[in-house]
Protein backbone atom coordinates (compact mmCIF):
# COMPACT_ATOMS: atom_id res chain seq x y z
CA UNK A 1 83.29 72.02 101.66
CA UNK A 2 81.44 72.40 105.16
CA UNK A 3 78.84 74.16 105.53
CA UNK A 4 81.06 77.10 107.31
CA UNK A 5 82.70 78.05 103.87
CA UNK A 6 79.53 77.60 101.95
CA UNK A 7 77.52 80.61 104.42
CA UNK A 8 80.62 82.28 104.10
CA UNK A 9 80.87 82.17 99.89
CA UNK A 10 77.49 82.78 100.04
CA UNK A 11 77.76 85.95 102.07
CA UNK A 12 80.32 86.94 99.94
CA UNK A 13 77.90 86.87 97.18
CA UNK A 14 75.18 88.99 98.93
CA UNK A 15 77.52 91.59 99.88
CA UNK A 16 78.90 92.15 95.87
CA UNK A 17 74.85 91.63 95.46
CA UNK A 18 74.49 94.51 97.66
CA UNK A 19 76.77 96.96 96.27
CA UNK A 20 75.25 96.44 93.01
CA UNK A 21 72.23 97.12 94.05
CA UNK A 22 73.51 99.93 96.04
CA UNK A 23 75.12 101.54 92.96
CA UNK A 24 71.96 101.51 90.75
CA UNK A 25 69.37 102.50 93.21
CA UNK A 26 71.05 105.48 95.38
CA UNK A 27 70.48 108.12 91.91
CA UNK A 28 70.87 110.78 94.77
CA UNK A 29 74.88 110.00 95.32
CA UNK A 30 77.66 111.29 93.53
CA UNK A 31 79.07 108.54 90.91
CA UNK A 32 82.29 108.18 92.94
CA UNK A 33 80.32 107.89 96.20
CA UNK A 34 78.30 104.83 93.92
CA UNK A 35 81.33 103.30 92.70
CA UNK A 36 82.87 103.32 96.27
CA UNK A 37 80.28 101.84 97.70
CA UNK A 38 80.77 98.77 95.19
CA UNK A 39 84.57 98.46 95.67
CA UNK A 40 84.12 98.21 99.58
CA UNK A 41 81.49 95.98 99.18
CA UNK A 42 83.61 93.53 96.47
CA UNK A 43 86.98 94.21 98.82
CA UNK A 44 84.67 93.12 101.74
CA UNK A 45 83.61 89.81 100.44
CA UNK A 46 87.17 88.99 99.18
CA UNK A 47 87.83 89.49 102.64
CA UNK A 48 85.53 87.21 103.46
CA UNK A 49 85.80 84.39 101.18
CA UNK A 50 89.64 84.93 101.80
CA UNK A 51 88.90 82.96 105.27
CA UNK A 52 87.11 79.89 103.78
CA UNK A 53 88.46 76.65 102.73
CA UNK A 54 88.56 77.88 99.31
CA UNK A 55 90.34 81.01 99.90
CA UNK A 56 93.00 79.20 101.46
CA UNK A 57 93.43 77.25 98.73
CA UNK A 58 93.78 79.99 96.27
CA UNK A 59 96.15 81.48 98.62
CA UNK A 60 98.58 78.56 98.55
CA UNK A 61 97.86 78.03 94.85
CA UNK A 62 99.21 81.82 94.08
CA UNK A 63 102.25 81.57 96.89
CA UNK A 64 102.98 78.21 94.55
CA UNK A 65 102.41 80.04 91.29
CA UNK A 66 104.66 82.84 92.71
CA UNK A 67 107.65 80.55 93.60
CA UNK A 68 107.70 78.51 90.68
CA UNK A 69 107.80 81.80 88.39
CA UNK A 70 111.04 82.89 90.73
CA UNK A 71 112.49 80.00 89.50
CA UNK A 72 111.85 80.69 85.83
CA UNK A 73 114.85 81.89 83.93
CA UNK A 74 113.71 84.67 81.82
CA UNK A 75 115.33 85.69 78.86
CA UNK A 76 117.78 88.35 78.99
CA UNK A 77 117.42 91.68 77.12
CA UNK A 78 119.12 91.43 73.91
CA UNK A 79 117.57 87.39 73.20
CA UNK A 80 113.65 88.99 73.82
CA UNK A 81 114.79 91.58 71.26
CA UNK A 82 116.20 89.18 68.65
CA UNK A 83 113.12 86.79 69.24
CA UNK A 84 110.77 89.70 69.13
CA UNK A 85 112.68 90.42 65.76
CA UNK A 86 112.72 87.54 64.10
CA UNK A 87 108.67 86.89 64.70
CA UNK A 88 108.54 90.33 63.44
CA UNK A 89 110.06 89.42 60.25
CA UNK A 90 108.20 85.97 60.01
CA UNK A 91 104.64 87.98 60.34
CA UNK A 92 105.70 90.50 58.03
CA UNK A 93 106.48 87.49 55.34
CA UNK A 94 103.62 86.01 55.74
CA UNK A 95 101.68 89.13 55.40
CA UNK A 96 102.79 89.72 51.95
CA UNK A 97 103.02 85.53 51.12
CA UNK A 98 99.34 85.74 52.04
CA UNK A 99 98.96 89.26 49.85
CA UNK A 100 100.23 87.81 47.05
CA UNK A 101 98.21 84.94 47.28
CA UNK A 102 94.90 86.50 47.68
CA UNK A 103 95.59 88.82 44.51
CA UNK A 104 96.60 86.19 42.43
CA UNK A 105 93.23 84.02 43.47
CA UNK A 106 91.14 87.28 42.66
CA UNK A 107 92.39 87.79 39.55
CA UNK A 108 91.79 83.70 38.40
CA UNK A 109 88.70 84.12 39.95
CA UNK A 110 87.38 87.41 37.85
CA UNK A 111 88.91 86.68 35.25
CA UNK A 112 87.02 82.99 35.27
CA UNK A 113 84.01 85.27 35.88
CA UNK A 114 84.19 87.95 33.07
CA UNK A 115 85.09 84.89 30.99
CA UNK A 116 81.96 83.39 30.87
């Protein structure tokens, strides 16, 4: 990383600094003027760090990321609604599996307990 990207991540990090700062010391604004001032500030250094070495790299990371989900083939209606189904059922079995379960170990249990 040269030393270009480094003053430029670190400027990015004074300016979201700054509208922090911004937001809890200027009592006299409005809220929405407050919470303006910290979304220009945070679009400003993403803007910033957006032109370093790193930000190009994120950028080519998410136009990768984008392609390659283009390329997915995603299930078509009526298969997400089966699927969706058939977990449904599975999680509703093993709800009362585990119910049934836990009942029968509580009553061994107090029944162990009241026994002695």
């Amino acid at each position: 990383m040269t030393s270009t990207d480094k003053a430029k991540l670190a400027a990015s990090l004074l300016l979201v600094a700054a509208g922090l700062v911004a937001f809890y010391t200027l009592h006299s604004l409005p809220g929405v003027a407050r919470g303006a001032i910290v979304l220009v500030t945070v679009l400003a250094a993403l803007g910033l760090m957006a032109t370093s070495d790193l930000g190009g790299r994120f950028r080519a990371y998410a136009h990768d990321s984008y392609k390659e989900a283009r390329r997915v083939q995603w299930p078509t209606r009526k298969e997400t609604l089966q699927m969706t189904g058939v977990v449904l059922v599975f999680v509703l079995l093993l709800a009362v599996f585990l119910s049934v379960v836990d009942w029968g170990l509580s009553k061994i249990v107090y029944s162990y307990l009241l026994n002695r």
